[in-house]
Protein backbone atom coordinates (compact mmCIF):
# COMPACT_ATOMS: atom_id res chain seq x y z
CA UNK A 1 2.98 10.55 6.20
CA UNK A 2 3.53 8.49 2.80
CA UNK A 3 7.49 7.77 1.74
CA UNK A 4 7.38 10.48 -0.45
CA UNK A 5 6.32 13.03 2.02
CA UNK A 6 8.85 11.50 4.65
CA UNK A 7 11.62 11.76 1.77
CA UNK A 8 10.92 15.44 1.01
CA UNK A 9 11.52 15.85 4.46
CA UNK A 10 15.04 14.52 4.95
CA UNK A 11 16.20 16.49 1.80
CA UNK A 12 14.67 19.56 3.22
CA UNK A 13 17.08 19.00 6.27
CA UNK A 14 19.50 18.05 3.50
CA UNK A 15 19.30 21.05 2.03
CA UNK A 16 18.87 22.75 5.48
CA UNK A 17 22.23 21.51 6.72
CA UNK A 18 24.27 22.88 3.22
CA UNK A 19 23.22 26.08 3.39
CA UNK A 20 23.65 26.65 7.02
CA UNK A 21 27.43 24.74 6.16
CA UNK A 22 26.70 22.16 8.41
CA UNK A 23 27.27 20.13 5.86
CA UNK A 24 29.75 20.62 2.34
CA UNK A 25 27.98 18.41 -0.33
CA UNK A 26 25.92 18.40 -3.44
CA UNK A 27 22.01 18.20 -2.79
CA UNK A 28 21.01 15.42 -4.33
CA UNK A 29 18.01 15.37 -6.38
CA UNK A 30 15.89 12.87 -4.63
CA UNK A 31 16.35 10.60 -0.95
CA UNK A 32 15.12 7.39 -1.00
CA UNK A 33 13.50 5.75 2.36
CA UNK A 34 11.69 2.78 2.30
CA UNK A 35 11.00 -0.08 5.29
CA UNK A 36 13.75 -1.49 7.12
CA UNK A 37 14.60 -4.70 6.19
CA UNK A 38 13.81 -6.28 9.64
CA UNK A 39 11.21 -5.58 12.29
CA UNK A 40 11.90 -3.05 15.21
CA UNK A 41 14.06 -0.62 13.40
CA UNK A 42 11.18 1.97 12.94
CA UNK A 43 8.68 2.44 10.14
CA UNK A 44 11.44 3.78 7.68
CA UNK A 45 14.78 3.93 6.99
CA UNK A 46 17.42 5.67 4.85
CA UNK A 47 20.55 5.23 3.98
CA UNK A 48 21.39 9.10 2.86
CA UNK A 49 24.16 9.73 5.64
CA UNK A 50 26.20 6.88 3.99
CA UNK A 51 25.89 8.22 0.42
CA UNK A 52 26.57 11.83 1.59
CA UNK A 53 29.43 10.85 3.52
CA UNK A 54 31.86 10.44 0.80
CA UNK A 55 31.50 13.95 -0.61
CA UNK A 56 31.28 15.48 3.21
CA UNK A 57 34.36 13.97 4.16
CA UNK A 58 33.09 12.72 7.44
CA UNK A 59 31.90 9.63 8.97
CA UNK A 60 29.00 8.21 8.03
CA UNK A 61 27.37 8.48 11.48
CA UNK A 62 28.60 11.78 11.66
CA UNK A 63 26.55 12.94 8.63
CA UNK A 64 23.47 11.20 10.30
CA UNK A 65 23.74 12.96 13.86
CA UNK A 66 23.82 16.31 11.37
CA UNK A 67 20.27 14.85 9.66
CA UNK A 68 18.94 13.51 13.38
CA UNK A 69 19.52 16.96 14.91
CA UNK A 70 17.37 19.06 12.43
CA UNK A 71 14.70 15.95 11.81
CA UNK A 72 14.07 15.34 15.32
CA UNK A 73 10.52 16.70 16.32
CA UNK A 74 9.37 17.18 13.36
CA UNK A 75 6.11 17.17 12.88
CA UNK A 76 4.74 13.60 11.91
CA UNK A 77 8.08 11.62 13.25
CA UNK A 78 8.10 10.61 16.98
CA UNK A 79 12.01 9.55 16.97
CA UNK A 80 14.98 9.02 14.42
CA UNK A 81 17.68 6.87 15.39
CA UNK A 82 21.18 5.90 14.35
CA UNK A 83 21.90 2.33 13.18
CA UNK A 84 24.62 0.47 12.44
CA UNK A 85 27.45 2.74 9.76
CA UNK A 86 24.94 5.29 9.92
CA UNK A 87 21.51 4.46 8.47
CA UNK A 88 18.65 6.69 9.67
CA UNK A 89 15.47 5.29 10.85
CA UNK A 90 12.40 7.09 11.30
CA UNK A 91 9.72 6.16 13.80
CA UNK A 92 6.63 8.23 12.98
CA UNK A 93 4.59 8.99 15.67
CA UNK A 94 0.37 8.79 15.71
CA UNK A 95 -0.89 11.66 14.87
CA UNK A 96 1.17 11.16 10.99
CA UNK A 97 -1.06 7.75 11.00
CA UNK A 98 -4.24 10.18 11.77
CA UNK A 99 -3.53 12.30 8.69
CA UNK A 100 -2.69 9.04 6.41
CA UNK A 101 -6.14 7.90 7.27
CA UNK A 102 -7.68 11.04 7.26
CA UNK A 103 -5.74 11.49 3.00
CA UNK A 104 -6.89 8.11 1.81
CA UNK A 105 -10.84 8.64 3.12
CA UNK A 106 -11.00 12.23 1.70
CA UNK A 107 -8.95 10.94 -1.93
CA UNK A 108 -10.88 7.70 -2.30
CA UNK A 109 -10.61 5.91 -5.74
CA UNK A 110 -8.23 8.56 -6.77
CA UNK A 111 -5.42 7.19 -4.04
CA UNK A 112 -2.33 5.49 -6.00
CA UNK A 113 -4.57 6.55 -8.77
CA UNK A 114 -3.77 9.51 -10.64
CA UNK A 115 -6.22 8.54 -13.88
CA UNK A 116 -8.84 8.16 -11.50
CA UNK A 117 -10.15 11.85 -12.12
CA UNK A 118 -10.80 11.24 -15.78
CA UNK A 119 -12.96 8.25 -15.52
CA UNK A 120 -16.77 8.23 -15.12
CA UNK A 121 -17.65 7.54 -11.25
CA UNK A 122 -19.51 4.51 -12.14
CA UNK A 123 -15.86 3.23 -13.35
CA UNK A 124 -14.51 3.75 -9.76
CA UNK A 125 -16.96 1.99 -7.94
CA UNK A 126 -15.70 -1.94 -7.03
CA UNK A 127 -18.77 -4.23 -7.89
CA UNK A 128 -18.92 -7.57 -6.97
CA UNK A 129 -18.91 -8.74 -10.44
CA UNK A 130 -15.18 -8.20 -11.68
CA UNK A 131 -15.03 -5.31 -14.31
CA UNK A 132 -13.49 -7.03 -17.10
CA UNK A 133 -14.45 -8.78 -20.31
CA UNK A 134 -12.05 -5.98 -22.26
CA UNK A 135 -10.09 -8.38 -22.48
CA UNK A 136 -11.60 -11.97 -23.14
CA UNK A 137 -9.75 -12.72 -25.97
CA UNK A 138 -6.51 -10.82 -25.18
CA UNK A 139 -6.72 -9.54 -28.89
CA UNK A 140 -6.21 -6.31 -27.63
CA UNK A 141 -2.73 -6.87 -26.18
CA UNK A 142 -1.44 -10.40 -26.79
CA UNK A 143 0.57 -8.33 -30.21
CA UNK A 144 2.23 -6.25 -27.78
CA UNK A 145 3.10 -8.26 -24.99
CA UNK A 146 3.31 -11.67 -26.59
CA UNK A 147 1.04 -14.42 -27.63
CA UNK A 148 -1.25 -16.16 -24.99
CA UNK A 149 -3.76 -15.61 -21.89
CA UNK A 150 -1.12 -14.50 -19.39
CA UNK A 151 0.59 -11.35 -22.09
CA UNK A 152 -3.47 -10.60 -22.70
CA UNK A 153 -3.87 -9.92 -19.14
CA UNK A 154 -0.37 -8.56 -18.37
CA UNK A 155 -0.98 -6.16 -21.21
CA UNK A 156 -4.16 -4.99 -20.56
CA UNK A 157 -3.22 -4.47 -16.71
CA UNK A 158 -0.24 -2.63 -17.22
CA UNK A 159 -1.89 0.09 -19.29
CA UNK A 160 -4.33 0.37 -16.28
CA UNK A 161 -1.63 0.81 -13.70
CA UNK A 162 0.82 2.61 -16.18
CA UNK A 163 -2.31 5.37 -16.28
CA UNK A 164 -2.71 5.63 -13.01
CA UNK A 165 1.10 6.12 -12.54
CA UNK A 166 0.67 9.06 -14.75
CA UNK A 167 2.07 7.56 -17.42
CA UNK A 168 0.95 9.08 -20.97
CA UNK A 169 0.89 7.14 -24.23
CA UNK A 170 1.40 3.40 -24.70
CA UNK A 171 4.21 1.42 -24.03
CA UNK A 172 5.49 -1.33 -26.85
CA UNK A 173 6.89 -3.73 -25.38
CA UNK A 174 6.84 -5.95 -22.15
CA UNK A 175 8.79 -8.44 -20.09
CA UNK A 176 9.46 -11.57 -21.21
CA UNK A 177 6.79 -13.74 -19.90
CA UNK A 178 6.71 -17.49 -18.92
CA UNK A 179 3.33 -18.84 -21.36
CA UNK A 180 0.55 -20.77 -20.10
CA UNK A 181 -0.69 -23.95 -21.84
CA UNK A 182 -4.10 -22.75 -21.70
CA UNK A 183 -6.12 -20.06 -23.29
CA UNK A 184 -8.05 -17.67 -21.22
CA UNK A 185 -11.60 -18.25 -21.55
CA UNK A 186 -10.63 -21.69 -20.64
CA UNK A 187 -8.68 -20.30 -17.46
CA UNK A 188 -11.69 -18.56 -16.58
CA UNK A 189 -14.29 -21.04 -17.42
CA UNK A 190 -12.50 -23.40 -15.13
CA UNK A 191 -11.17 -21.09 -12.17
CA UNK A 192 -13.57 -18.33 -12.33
CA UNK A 193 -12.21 -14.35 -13.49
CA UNK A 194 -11.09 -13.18 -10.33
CA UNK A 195 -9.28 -17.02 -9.70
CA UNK A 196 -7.81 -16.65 -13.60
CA UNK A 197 -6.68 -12.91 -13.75
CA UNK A 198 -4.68 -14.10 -10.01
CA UNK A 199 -2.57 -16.61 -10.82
CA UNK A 200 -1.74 -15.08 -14.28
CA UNK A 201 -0.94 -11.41 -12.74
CA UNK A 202 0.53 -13.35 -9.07
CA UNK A 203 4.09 -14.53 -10.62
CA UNK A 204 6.97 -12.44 -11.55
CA UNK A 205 7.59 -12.71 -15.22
CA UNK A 206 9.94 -14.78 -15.24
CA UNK A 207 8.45 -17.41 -13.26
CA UNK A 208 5.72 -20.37 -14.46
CA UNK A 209 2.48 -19.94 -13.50
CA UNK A 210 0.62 -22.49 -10.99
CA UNK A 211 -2.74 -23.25 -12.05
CA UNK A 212 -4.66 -24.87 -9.40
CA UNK A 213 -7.68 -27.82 -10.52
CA UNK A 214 -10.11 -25.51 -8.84
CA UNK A 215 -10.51 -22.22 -6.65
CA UNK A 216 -10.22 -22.44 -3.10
CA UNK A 217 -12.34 -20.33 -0.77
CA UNK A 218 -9.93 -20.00 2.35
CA UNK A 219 -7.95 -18.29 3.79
CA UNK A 220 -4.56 -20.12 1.89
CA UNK A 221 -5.60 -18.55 -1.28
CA UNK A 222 -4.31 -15.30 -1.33
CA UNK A 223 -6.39 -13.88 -3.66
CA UNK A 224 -9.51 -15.10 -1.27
CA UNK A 225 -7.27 -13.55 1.94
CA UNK A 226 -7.62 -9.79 -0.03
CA UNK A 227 -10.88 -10.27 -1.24
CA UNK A 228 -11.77 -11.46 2.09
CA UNK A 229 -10.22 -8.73 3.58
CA UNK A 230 -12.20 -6.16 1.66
CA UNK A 231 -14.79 -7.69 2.54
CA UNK A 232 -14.00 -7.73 6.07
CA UNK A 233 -13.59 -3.69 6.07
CA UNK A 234 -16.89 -3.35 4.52
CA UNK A 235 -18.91 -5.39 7.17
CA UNK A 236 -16.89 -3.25 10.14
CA UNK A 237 -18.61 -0.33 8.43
CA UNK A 238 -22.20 -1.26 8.28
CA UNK A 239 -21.77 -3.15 11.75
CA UNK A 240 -20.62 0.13 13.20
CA UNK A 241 -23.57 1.90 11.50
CA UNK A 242 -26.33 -0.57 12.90
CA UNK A 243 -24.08 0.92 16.34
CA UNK A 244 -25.12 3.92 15.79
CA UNK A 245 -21.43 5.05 14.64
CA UNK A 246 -19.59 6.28 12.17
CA UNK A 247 -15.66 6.01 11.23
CA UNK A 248 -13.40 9.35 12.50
CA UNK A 249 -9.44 9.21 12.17
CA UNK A 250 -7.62 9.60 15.74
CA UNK A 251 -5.71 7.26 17.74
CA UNK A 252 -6.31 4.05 17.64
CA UNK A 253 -4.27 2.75 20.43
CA UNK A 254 -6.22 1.29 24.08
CA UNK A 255 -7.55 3.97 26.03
CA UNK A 256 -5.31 4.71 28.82
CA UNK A 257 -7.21 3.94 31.49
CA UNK A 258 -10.71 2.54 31.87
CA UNK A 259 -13.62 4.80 30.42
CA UNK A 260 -14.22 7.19 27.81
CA UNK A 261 -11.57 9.54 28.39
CA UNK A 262 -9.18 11.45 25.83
CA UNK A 263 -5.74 10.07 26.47
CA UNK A 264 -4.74 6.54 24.63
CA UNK A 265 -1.85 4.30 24.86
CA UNK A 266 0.50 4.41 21.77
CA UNK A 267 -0.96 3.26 18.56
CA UNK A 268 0.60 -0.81 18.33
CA UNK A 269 3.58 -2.45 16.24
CA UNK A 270 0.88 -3.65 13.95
CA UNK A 271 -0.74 -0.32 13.74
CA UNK A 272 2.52 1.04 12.45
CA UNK A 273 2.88 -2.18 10.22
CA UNK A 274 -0.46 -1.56 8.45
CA UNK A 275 0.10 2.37 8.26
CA UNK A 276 3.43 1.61 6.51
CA UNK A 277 1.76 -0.58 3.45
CA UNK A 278 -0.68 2.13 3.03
CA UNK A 279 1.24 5.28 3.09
CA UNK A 280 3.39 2.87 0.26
CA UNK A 281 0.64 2.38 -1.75
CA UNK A 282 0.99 4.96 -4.42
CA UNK A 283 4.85 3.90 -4.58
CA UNK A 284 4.14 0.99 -5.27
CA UNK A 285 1.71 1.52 -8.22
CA UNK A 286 4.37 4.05 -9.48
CA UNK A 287 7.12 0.79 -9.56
CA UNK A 288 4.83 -1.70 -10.90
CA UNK A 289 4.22 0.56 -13.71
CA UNK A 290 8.20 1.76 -14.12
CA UNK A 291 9.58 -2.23 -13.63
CA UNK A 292 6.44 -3.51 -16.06
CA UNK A 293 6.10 -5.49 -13.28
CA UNK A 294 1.90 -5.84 -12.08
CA UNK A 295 2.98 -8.77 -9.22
CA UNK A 296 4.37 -6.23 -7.14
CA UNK A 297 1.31 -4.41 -6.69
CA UNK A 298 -0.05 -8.16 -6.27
CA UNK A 299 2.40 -9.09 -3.75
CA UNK A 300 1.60 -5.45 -1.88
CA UNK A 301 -2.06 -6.01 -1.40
CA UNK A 302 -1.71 -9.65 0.02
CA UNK A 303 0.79 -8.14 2.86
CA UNK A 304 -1.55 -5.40 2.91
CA UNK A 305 -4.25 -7.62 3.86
CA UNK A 306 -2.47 -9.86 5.93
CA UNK A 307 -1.74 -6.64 7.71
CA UNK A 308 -5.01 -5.71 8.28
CA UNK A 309 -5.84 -9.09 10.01
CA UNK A 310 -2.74 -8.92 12.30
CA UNK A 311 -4.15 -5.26 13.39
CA UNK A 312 -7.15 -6.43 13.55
CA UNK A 313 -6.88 -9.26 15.79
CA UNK A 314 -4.57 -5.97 18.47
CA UNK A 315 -7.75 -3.68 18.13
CA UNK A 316 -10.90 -4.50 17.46
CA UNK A 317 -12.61 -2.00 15.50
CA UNK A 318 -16.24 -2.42 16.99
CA UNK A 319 -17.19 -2.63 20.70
CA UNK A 320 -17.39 -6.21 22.36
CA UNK A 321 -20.58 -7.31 24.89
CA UNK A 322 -21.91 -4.33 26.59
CA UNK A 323 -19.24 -1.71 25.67
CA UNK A 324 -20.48 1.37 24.37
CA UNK A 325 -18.74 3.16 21.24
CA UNK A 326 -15.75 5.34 22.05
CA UNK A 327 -13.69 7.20 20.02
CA UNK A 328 -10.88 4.51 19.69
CA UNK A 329 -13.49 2.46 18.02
CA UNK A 330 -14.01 5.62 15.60
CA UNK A 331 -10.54 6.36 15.01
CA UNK A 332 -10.33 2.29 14.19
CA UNK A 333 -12.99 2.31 11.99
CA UNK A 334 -11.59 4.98 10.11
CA UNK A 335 -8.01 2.92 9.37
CA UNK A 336 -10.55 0.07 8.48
CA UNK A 337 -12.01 1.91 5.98
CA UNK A 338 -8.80 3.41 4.62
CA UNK A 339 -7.55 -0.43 4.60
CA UNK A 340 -10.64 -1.25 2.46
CA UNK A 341 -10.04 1.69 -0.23
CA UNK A 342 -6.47 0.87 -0.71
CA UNK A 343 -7.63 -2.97 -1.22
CA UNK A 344 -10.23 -2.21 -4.10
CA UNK A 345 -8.33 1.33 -5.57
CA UNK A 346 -5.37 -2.32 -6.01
CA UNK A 347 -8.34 -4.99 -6.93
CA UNK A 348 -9.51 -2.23 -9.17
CA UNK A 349 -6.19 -1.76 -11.18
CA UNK A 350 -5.78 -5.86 -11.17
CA UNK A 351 -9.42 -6.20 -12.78
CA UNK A 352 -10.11 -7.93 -9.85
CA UNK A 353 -13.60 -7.75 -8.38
CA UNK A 354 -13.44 -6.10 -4.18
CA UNK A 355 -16.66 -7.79 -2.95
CA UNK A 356 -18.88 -6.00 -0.27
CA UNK A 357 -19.88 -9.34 1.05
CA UNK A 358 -17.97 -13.04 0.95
């Protein structure tokens, strides 16, 4: 279940509670949920029962016992809670995590990416070699978004996400970036493309950007973390194959007892952490390209990919020593791969190369 699946939800119960006069007050057009601002308040939260309670006339945690009533069992949501004035928050239970998975594998390049359908296949593909050179000399865009290396590749990556966004036509104008003393082909000569396009497209707007002497292959880069990362998901898949085994969304919590059978523990905090950054994906494409802003989608893919290793290190996707493949390891596979297609469909929008191997 992505946010804007969960929020047509709570404005069908919304809508649900006016016309069944549980509730006297004007549907509003759209609810906004997004993750709580501290861990172990659910996956999601909303503050709808505090804007509603004005024009109900009612306590705020009145309003959300109306909403908790008709949202509880929903299908996709394992429990909604009441916190504090009266914010909702939404725990969603496994088997939304299994269709998540099961919607990123079957959409592919075209998840978070609406222009994806119009481009030739070959387009779509992440190569090890970054797909740029468009913009080399920035001539393209530096008019638009201002003189220098970091408006050339601002300018060419927010027509990229503002098209997959679903945004027609082109957009004058652009925030007001910080300059760098350095022209690109220098940047890149020095740093490398991926290492360039990074630190130019990492910093809000407003804020310099850090050039480093050289590129660091670690772990403390952040653009090595999601390439690594990628590249991580990758291996998991061809590891699994030389198994014998293939990726299958399910559960991916520990089986409940020892063996093969059925029944599995709840899927983990860090399950839920990673199926969270995913489902917001497309949202966050969609606000990168509304704010003009590409370092959110930046900033998404390293948590993303921090993420990833977190859940990783709970449940490891392949078998270990003499263990033979269950489903778990099927169903984790699966939320591997989905982790890997949301990385590149993000590198891919950045001009940022999603390696196979690193």
């Amino acid at each position: 279940m992505t946010p804007a699946e969960l929020s047509r939800t709570v404005l069908r119960s919304v809508r649900g509670a006016v016309e069944e006069r549980e509730l006297s007050v004007p549907v509003p057009a759209r609810i906004v949920v997004q993750p709580p601002p501290r861990p172990g308040c659910g996956d999601y939260a909303s503050n709808v029962a505090l804007q509603l309670a004005k024009s109900a006339g009612r306590p705020a945690r009145e309003v959300a016992e109306i909403l908790r009533k008709r949202l509880t069992g929903t299908a996709g949501i394992d429990r909604v809670e009441i916190a504090g004035p009266g914010f909702l928050n939404f725990t969603l239970g496994d088997g939304a995590l299994v269709a998540l998975v099961r919607d990123v594998l079957a959409q592919g390049p075209a998840y978070g990416d609406r222009s994806a359908g119009n481009r030739p296949v070959a387009d779509l593909v992440p190569a090890d070699p970054a797909p740029v050179g468009r913009v080399s000399t920035g001539r393209a865009s530096a008019g638009r978004f201002g003189p220098g290396a970091r408006a050339a590749v601002v300018g060419e990556v927010l027509e990229r996400i503002g098209a997959a966004a679903g945004r027609t036509g082109r957009a004058d104008g652009g925030p007001a970036l910080v300059p760098v003393p350095e022209d690109l082909a220098t940047l890149t000569a020095r740093l490398g493309t991926d290492e360039a396009r990074w630190i130019l497209l990492r910093p809000a707007a407003h804020d310099p950007v850090r050039v480093p002497e050289r590129p660091v292959q670690r772990e403390s880069n952040p653009r090595f973390r999601v390439q690594y990362a990628h590249a991580r998901t990758r291996a998991l898949v061809r590891n699994a194959a030389d198994l014998g085994f293939l990726s299958e969304p399910g559960g991916v919590g520990a089986p409940a007892a020892d063996g093969g059978g059925a029944e599995f523990r709840p899927a983990p905090a860090s399950a839920h952490a990673l199926h969270t950054l995913l489902a917001g994906h497309p949202s966050v494409v969609e606000a990168a390209a509304r704010l003009r802003a590409p370092d959110r989608l930046v900033r998404h893919l390293e948590a993303t990919a921090d993420a990833f290793f977190r859940w990783h290190d709970d449940c490891p996707p392949l078998p270990v020593g003499e263990q033979k493949p269950l489903a778990v390891h099927r169903a984790r596979l699966a939320l591997a791969e989905a982790t890997g297609t949301v990385l590149a469909n993000g590198l891919r929008l950045l001009g940022i190369s999603a390696p196979e191997h690193l």
